[in-house]
PDB file of N, CA and C in Angstrom:
ATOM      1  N   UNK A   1      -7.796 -75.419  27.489  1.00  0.00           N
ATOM      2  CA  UNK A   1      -7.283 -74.061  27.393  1.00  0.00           C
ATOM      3  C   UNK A   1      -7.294 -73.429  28.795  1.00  0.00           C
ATOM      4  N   UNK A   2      -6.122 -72.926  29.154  1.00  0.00           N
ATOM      5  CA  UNK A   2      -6.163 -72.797  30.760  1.00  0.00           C
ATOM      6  C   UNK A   2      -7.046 -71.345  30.734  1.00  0.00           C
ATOM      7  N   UNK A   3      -7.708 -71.176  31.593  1.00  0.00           N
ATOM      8  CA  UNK A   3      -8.222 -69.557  31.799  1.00  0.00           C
ATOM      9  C   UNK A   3      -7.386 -68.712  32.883  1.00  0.00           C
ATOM     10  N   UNK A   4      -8.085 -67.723  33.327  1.00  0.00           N
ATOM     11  CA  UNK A   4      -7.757 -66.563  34.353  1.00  0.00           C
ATOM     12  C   UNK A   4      -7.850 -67.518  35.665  1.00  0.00           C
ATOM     13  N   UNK A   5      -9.314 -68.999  35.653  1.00  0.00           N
ATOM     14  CA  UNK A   5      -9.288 -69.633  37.142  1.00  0.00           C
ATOM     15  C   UNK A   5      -8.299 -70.502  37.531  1.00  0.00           C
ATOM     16  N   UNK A   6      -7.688 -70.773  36.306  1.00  0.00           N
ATOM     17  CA  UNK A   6      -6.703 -71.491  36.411  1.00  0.00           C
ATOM     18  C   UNK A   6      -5.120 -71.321  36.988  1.00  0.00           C
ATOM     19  N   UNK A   7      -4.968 -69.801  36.066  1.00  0.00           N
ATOM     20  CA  UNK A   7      -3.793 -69.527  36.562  1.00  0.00           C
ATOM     21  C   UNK A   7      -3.614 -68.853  38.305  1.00  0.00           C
ATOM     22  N   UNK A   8      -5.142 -68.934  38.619  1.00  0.00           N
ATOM     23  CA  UNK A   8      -5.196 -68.532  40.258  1.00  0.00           C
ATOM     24  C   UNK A   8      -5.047 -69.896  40.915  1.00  0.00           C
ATOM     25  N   UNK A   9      -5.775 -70.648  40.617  1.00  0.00           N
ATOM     26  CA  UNK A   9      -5.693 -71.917  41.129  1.00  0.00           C
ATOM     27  C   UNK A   9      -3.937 -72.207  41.465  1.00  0.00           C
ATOM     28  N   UNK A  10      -2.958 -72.089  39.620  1.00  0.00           N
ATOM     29  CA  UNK A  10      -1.416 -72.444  40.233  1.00  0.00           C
ATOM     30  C   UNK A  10      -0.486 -71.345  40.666  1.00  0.00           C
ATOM     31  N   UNK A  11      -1.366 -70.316  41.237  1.00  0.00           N
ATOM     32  CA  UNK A  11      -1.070 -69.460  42.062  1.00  0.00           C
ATOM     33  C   UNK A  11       0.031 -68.273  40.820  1.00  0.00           C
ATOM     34  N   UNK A  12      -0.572 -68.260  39.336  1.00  0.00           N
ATOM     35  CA  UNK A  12       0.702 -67.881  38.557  1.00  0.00           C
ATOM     36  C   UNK A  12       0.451 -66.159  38.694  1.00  0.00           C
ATOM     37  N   UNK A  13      -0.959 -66.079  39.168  1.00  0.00           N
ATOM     38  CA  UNK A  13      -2.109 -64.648  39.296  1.00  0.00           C
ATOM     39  C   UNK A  13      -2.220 -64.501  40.704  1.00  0.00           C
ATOM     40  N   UNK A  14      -2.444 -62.974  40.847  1.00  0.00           N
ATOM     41  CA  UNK A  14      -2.436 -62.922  42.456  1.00  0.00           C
ATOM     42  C   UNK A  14      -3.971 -62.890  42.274  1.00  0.00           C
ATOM     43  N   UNK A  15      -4.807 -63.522  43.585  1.00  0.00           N
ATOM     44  CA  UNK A  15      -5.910 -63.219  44.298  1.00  0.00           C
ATOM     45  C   UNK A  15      -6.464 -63.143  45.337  1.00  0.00           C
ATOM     46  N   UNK A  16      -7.586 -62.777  46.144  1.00  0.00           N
ATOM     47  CA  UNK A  16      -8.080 -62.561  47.520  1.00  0.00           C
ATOM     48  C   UNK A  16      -8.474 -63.825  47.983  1.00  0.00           C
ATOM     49  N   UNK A  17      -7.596 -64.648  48.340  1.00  0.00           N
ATOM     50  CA  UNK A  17      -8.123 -66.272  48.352  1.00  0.00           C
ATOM     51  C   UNK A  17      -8.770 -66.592  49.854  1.00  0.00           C
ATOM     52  N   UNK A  18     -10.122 -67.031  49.537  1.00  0.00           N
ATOM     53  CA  UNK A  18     -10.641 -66.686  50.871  1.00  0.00           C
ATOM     54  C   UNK A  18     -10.572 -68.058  51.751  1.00  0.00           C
ATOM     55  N   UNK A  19     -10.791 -68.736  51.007  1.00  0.00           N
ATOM     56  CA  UNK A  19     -10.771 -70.308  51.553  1.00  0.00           C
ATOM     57  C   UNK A  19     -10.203 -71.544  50.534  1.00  0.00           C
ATOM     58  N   UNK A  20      -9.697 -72.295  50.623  1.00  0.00           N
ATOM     59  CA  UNK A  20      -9.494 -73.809  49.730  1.00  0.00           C
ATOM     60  C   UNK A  20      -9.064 -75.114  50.268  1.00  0.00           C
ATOM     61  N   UNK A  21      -9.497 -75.862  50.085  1.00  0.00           N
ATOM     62  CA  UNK A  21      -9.462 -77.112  49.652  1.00  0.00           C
ATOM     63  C   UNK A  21      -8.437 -78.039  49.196  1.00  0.00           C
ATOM     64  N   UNK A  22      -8.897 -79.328  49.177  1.00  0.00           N
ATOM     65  CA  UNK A  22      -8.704 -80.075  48.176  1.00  0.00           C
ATOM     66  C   UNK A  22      -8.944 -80.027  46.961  1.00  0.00           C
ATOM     67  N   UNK A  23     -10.074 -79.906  47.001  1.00  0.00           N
ATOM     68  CA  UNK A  23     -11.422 -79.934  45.876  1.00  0.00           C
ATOM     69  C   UNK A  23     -11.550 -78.287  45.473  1.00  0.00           C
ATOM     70  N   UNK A  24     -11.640 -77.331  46.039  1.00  0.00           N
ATOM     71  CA  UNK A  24     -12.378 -76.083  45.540  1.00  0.00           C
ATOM     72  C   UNK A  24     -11.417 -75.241  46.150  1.00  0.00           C
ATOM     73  N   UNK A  25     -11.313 -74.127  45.152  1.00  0.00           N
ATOM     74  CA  UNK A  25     -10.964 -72.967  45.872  1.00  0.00           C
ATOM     75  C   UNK A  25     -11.878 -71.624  45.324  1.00  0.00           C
ATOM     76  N   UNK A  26     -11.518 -71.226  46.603  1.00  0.00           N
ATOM     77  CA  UNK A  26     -12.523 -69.484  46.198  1.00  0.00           C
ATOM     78  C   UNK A  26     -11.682 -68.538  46.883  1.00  0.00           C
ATOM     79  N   UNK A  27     -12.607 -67.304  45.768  1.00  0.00           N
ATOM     80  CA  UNK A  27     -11.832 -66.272  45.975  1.00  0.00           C
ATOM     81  C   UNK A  27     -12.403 -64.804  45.461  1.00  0.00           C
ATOM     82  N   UNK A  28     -12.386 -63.535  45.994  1.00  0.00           N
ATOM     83  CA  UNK A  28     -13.084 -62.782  45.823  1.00  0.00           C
ATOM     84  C   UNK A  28     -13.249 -61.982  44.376  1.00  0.00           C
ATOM     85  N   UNK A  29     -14.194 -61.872  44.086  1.00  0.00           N
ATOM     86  CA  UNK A  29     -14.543 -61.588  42.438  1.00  0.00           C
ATOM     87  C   UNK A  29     -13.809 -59.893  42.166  1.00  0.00           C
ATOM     88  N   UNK A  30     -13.334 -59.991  41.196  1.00  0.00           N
ATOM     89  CA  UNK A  30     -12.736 -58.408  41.072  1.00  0.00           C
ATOM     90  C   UNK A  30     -13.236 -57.383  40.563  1.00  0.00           C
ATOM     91  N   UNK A  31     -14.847 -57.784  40.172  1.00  0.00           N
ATOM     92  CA  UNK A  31     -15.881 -56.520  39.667  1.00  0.00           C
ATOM     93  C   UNK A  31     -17.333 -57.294  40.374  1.00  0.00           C
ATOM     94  N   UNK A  32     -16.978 -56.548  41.808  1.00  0.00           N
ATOM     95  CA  UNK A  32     -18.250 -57.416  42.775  1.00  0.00           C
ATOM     96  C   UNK A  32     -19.501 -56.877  42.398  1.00  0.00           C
ATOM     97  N   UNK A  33     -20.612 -57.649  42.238  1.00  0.00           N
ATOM     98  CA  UNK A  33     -22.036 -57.497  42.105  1.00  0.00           C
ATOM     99  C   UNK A  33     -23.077 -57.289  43.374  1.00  0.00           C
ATOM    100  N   UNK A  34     -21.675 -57.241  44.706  1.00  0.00           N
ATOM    101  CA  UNK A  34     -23.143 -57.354  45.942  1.00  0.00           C
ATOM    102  C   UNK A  34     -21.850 -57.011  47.245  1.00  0.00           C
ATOM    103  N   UNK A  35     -22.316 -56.588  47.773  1.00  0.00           N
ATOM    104  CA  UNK A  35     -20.968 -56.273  49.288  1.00  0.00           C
ATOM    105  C   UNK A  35     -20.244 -57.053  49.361  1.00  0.00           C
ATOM    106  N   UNK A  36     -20.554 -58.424  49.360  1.00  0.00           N
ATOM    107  CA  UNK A  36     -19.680 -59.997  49.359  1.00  0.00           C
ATOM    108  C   UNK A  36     -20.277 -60.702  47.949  1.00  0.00           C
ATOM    109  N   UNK A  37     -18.888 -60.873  47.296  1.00  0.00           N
ATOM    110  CA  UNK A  37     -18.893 -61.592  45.886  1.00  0.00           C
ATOM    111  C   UNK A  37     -17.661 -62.480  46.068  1.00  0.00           C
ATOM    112  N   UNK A  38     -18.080 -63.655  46.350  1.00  0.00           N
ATOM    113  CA  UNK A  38     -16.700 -64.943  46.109  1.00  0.00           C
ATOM    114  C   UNK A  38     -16.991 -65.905  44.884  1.00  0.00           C
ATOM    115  N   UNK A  39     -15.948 -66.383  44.603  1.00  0.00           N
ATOM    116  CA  UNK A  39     -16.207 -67.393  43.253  1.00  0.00           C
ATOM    117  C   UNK A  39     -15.890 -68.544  43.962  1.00  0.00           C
ATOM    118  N   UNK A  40     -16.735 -69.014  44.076  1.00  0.00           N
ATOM    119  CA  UNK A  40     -15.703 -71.484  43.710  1.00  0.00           C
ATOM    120  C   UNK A  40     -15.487 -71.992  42.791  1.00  0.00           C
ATOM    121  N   UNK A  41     -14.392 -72.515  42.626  1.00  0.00           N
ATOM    122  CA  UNK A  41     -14.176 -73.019  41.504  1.00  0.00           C
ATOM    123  C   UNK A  41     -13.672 -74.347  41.901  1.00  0.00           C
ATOM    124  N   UNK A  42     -13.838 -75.272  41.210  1.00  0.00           N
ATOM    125  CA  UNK A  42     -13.499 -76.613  41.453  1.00  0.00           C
ATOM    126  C   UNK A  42     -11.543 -76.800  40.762  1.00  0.00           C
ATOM    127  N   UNK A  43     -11.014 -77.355  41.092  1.00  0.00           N
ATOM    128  CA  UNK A  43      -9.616 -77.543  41.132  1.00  0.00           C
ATOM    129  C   UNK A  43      -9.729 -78.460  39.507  1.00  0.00           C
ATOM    130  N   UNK A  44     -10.966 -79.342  39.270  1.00  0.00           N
ATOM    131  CA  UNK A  44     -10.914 -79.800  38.377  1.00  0.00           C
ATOM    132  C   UNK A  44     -11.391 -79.314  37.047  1.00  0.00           C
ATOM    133  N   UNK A  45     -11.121 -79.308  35.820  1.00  0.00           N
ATOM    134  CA  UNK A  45     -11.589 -78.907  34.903  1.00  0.00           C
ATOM    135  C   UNK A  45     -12.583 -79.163  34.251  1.00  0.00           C
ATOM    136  N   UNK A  46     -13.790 -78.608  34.497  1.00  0.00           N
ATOM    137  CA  UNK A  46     -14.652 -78.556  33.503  1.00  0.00           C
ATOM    138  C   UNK A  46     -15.227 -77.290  32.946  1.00  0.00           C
ATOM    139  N   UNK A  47     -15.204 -76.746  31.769  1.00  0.00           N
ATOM    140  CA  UNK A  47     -15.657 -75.080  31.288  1.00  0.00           C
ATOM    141  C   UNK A  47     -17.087 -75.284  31.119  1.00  0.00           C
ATOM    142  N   UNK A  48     -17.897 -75.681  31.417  1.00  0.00           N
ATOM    143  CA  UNK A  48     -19.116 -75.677  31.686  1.00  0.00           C
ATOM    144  C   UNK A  48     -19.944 -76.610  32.668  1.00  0.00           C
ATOM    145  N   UNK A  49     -21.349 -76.369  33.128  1.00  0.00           N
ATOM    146  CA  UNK A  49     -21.724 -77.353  33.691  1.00  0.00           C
ATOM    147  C   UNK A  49     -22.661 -78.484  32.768  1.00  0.00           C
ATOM    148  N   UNK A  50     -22.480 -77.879  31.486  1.00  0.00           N
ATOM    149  CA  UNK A  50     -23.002 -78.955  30.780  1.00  0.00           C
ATOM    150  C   UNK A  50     -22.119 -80.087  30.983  1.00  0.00           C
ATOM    151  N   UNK A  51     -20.838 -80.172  31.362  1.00  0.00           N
ATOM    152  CA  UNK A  51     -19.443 -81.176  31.042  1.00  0.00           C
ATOM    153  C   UNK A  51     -19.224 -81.904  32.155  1.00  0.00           C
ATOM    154  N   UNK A  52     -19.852 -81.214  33.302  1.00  0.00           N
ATOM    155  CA  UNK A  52     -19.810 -82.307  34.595  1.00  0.00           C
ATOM    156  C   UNK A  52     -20.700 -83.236  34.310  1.00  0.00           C
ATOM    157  N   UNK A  53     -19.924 -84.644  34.177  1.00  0.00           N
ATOM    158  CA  UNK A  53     -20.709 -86.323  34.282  1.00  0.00           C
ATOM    159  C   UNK A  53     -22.107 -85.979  35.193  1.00  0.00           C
ATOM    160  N   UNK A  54     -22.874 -86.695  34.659  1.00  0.00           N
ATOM    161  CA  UNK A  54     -24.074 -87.281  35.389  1.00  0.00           C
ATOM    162  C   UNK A  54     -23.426 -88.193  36.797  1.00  0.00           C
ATOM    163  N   UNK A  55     -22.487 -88.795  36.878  1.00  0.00           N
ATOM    164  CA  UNK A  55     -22.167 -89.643  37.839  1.00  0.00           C
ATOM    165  C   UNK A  55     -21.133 -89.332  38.578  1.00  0.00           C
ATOM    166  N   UNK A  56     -21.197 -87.630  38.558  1.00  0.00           N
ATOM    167  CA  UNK A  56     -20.212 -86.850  39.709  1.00  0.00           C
ATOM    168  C   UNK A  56     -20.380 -85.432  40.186  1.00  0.00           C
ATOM    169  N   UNK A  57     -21.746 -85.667  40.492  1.00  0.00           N
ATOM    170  CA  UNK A  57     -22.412 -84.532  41.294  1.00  0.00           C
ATOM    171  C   UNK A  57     -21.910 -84.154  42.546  1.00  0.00           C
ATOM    172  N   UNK A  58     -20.982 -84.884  42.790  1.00  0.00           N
ATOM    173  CA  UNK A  58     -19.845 -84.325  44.010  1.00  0.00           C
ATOM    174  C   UNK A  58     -19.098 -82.937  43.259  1.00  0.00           C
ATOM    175  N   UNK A  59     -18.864 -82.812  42.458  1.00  0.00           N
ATOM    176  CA  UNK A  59     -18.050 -81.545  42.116  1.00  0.00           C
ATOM    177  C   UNK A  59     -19.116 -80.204  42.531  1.00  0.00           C
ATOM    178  N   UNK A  60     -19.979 -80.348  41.868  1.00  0.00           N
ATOM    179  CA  UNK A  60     -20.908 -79.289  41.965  1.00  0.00           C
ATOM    180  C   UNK A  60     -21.444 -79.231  43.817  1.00  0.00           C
ATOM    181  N   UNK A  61     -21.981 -80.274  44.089  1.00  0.00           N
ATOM    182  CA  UNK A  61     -22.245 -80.309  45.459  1.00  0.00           C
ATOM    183  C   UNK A  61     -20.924 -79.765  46.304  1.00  0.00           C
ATOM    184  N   UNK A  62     -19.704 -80.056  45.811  1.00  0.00           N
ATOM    185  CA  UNK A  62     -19.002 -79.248  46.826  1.00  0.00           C
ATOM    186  C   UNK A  62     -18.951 -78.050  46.658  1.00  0.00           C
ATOM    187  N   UNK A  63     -18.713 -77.488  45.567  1.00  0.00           N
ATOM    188  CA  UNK A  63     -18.895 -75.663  45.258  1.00  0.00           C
ATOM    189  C   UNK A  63     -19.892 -75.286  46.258  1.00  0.00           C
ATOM    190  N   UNK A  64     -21.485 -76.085  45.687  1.00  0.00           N
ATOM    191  CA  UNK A  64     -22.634 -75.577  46.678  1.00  0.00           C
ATOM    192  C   UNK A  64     -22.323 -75.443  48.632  1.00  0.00           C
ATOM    193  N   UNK A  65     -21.233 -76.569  49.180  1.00  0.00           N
ATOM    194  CA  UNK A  65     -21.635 -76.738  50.713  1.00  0.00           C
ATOM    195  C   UNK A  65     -19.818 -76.044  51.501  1.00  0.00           C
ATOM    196  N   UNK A  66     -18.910 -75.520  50.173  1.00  0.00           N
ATOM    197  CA  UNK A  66     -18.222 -74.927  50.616  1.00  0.00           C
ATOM    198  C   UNK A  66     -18.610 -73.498  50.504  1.00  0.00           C
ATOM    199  N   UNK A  67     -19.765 -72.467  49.472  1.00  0.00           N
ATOM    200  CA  UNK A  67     -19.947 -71.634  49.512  1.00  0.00           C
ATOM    201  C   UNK A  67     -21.058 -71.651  51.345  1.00  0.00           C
ATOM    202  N   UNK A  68     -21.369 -72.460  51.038  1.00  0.00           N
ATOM    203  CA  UNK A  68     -22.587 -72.283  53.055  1.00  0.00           C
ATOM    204  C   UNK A  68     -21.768 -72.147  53.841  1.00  0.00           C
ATOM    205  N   UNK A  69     -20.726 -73.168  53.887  1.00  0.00           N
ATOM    206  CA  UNK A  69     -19.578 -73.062  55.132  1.00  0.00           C
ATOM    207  C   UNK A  69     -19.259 -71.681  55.192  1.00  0.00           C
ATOM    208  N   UNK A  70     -18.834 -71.106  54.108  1.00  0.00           N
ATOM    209  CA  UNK A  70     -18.129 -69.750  54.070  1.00  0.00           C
ATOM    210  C   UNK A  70     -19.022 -68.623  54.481  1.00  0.00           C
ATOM    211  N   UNK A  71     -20.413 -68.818  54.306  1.00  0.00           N
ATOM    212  CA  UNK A  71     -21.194 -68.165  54.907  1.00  0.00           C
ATOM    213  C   UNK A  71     -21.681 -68.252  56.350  1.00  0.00           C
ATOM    214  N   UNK A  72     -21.625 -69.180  56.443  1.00  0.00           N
ATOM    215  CA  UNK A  72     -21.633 -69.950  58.309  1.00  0.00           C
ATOM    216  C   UNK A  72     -20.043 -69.025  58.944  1.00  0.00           C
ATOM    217  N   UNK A  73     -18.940 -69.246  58.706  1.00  0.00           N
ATOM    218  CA  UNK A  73     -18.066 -68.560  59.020  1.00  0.00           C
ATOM    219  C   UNK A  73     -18.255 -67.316  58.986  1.00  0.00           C
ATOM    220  N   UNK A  74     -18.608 -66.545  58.083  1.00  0.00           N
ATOM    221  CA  UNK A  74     -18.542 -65.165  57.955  1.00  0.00           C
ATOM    222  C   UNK A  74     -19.975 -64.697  58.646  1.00  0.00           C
ATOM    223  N   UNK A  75     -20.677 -65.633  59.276  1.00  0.00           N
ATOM    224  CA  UNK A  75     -21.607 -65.176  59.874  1.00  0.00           C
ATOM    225  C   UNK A  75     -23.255 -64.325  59.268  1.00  0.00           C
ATOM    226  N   UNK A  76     -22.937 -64.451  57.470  1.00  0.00           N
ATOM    227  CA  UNK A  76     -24.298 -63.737  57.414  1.00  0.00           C
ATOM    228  C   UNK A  76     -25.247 -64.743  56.239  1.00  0.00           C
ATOM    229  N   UNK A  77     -24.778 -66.250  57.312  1.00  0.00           N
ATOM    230  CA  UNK A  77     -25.766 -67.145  56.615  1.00  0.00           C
ATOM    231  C   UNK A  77     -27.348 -67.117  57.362  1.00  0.00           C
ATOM    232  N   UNK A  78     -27.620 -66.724  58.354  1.00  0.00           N
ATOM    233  CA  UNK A  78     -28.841 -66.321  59.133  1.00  0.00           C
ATOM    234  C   UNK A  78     -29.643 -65.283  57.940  1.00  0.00           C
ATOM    235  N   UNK A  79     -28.775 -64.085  57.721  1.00  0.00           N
ATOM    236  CA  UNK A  79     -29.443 -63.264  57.054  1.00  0.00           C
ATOM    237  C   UNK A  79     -29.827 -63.428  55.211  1.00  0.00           C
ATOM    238  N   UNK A  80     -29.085 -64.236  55.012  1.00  0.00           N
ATOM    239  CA  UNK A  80     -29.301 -64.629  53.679  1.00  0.00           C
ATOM    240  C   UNK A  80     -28.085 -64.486  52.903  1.00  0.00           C
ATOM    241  N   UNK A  81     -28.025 -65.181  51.403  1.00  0.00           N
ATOM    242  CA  UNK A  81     -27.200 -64.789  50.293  1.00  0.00           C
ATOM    243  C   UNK A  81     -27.500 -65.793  49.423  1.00  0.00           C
ATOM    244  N   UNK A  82     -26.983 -65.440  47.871  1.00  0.00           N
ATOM    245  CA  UNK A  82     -27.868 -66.214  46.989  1.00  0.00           C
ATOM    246  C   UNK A  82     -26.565 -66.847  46.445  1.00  0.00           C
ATOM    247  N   UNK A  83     -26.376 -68.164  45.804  1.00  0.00           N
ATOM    248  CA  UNK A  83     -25.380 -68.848  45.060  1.00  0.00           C
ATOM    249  C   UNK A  83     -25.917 -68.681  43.191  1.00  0.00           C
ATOM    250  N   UNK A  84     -24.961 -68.613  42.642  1.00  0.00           N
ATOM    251  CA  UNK A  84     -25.877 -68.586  41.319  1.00  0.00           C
ATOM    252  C   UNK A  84     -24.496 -69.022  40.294  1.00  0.00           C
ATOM    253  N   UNK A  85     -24.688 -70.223  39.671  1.00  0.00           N
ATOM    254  CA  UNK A  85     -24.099 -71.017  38.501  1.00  0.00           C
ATOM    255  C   UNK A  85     -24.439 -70.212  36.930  1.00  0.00           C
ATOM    256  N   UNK A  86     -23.504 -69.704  36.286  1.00  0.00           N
ATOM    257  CA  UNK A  86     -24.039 -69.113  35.101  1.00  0.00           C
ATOM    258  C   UNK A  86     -23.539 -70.347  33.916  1.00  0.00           C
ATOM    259  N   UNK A  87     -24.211 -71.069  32.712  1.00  0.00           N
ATOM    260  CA  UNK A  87     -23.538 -71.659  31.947  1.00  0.00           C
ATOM    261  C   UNK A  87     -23.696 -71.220  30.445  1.00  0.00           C
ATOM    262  N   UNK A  88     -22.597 -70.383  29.969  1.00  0.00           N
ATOM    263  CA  UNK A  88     -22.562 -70.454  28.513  1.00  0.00           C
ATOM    264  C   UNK A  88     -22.909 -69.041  28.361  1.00  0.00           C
ATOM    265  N   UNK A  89     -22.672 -68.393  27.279  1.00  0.00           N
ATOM    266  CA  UNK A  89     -23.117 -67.116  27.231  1.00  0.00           C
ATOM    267  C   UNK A  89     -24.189 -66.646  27.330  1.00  0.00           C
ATOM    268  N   UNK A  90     -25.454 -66.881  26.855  1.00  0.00           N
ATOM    269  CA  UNK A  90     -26.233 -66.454  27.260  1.00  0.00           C
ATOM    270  C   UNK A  90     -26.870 -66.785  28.469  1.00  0.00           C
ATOM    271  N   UNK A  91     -26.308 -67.532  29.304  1.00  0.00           N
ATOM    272  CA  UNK A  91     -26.698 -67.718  30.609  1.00  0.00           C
ATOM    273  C   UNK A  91     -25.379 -66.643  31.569  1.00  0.00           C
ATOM    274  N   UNK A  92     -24.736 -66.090  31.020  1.00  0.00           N
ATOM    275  CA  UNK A  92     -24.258 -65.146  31.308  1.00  0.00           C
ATOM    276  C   UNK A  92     -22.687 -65.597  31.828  1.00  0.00           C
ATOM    277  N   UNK A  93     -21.893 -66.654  31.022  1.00  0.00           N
ATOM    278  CA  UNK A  93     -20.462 -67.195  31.994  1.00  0.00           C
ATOM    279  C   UNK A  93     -19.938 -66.542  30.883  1.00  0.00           C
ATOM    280  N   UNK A  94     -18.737 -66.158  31.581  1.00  0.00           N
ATOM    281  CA  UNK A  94     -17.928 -65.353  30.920  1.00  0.00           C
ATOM    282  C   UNK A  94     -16.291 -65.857  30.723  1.00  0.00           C
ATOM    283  N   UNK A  95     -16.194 -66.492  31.652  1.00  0.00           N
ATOM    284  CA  UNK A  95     -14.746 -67.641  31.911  1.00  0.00           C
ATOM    285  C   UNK A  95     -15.525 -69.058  32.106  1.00  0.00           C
ATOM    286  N   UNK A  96     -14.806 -69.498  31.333  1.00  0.00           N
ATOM    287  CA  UNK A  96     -14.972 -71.131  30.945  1.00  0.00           C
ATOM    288  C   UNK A  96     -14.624 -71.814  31.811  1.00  0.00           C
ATOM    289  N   UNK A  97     -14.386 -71.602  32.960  1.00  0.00           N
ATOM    290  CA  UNK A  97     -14.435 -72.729  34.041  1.00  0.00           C
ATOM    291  C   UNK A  97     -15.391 -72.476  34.877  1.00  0.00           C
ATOM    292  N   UNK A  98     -15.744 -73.789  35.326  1.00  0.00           N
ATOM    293  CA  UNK A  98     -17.653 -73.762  35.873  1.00  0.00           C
ATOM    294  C   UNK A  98     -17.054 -72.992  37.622  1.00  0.00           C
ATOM    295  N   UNK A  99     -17.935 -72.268  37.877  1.00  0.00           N
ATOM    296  CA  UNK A  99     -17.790 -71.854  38.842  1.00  0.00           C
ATOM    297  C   UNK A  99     -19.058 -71.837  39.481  1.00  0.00           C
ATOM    298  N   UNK A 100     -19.110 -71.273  40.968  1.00  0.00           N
ATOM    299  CA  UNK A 100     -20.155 -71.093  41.411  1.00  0.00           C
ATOM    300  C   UNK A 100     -19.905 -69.068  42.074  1.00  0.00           C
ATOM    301  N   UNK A 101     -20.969 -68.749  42.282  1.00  0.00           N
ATOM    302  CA  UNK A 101     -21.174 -67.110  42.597  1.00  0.00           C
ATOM    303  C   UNK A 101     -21.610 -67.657  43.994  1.00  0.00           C
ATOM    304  N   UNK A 102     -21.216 -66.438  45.147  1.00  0.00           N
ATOM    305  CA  UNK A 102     -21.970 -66.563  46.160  1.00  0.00           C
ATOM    306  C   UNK A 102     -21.997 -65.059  46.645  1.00  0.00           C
ATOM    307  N   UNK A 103     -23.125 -64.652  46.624  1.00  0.00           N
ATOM    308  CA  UNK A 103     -23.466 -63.177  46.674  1.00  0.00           C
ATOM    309  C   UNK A 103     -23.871 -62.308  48.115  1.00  0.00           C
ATOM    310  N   UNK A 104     -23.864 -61.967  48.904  1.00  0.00           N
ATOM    311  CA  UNK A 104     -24.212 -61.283  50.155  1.00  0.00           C
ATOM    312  C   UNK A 104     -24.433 -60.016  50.399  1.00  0.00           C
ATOM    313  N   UNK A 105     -24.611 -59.804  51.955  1.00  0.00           N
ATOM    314  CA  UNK A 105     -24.436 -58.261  52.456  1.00  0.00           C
ATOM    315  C   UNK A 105     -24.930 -57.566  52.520  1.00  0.00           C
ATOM    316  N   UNK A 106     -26.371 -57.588  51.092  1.00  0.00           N
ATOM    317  CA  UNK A 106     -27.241 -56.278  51.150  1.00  0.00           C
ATOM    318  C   UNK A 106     -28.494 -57.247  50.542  1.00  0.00           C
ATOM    319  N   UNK A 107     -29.860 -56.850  50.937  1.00  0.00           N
ATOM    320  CA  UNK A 107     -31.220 -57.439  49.946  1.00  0.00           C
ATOM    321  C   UNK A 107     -30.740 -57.619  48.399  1.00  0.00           C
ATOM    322  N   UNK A 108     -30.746 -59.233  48.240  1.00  0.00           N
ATOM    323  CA  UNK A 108     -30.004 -58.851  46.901  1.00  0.00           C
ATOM    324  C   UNK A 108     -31.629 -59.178  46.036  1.00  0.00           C
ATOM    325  N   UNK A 109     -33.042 -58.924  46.408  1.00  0.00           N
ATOM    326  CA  UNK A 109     -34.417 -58.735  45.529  1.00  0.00           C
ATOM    327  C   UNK A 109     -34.364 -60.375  44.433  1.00  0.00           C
ATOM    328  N   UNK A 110     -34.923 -59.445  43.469  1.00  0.00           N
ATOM    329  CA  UNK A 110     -35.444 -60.625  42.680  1.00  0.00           C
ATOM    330  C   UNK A 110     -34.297 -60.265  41.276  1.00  0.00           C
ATOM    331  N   UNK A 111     -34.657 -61.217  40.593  1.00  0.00           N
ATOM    332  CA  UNK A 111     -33.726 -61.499  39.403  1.00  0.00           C
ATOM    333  C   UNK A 111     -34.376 -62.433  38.001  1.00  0.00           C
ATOM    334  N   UNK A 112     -33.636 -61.769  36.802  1.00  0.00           N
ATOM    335  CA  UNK A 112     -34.356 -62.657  35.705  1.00  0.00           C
ATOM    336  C   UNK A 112     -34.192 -61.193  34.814  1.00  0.00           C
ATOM    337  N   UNK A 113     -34.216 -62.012  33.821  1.00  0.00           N
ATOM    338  CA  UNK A 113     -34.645 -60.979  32.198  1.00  0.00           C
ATOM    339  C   UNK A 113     -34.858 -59.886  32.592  1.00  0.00           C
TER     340      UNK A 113
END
C-alpha cells in the first residue's frame, strides 16, 4: 500500500528534500518536533522494522550513517542530535514506512513515558 513516503520518494508530492541517494532519501518533517527534524526513508519497502530481514542490516545502517553525514554537513554533529526509529503504534509510527527521525538544534533532554 503506497503511503505519503512513497509518493515523495516518486516525486508525485512536493517536499523539502534535503539529501538522497541511491538507497535513502530524506527530507524535512512537516510538523517538526525540534529546530531540525529530517526523515530517512529507505527507497525500499518495508512498513515496519519488524520486516527488515535479519540478513540486511544494511538498510537500517544506512538510514543511521546518512542521518550523521547530514549532520557532519550541517555542522551541528559536535553539538549533538538524537536519531529515533518509531515501530508500530504504540511505539509511536504513524506512516508505515520504516523511517528514521533525526532531531537537532536545541537540548533535546530526556525522553520515555
Amino acid at each position: 500500500m503506497p503511503t505519503l513516503f512513497h509518493k515523495i520518494i516518486r516525486r508525485e508530492i512536493p517536499a523539502d528534500i534535503v539529501f538522497e541517494d541511491e538507497h535513502v532519501i530524506a527530507f524535512r518533517d512537516i510538523a517538526p518536533q525540534a529546530p531540525v527534524h529530517v526523515l530517512f526513508v529507505p527507497k525500499e519497502t518495508f512498513a515496519t522494522l519488524n520486516e527488515v530481514p535479519a540478513d540486511r542490516p544494511e538498510v537500517v545502517g544506512r538510514l543511521a550513517l546518512a542521518a550523521a553525514r547530514y549532520a557532519k554537513a550541517q555542522g551541528f554533529d559536535q553539538e549533538g542530535y538524537r536519531i529515533v526509529m518509531n515501530c508500530n503504534g504504540d511505539g509511536g509510527q504513524t506512516v508505515f514506512q520504516i523511517h528514521l527521525h533525526l532531531l537537532a538544534g536545541a537540548p533535546l533532554g530526556r525522553f520515555g513515558a
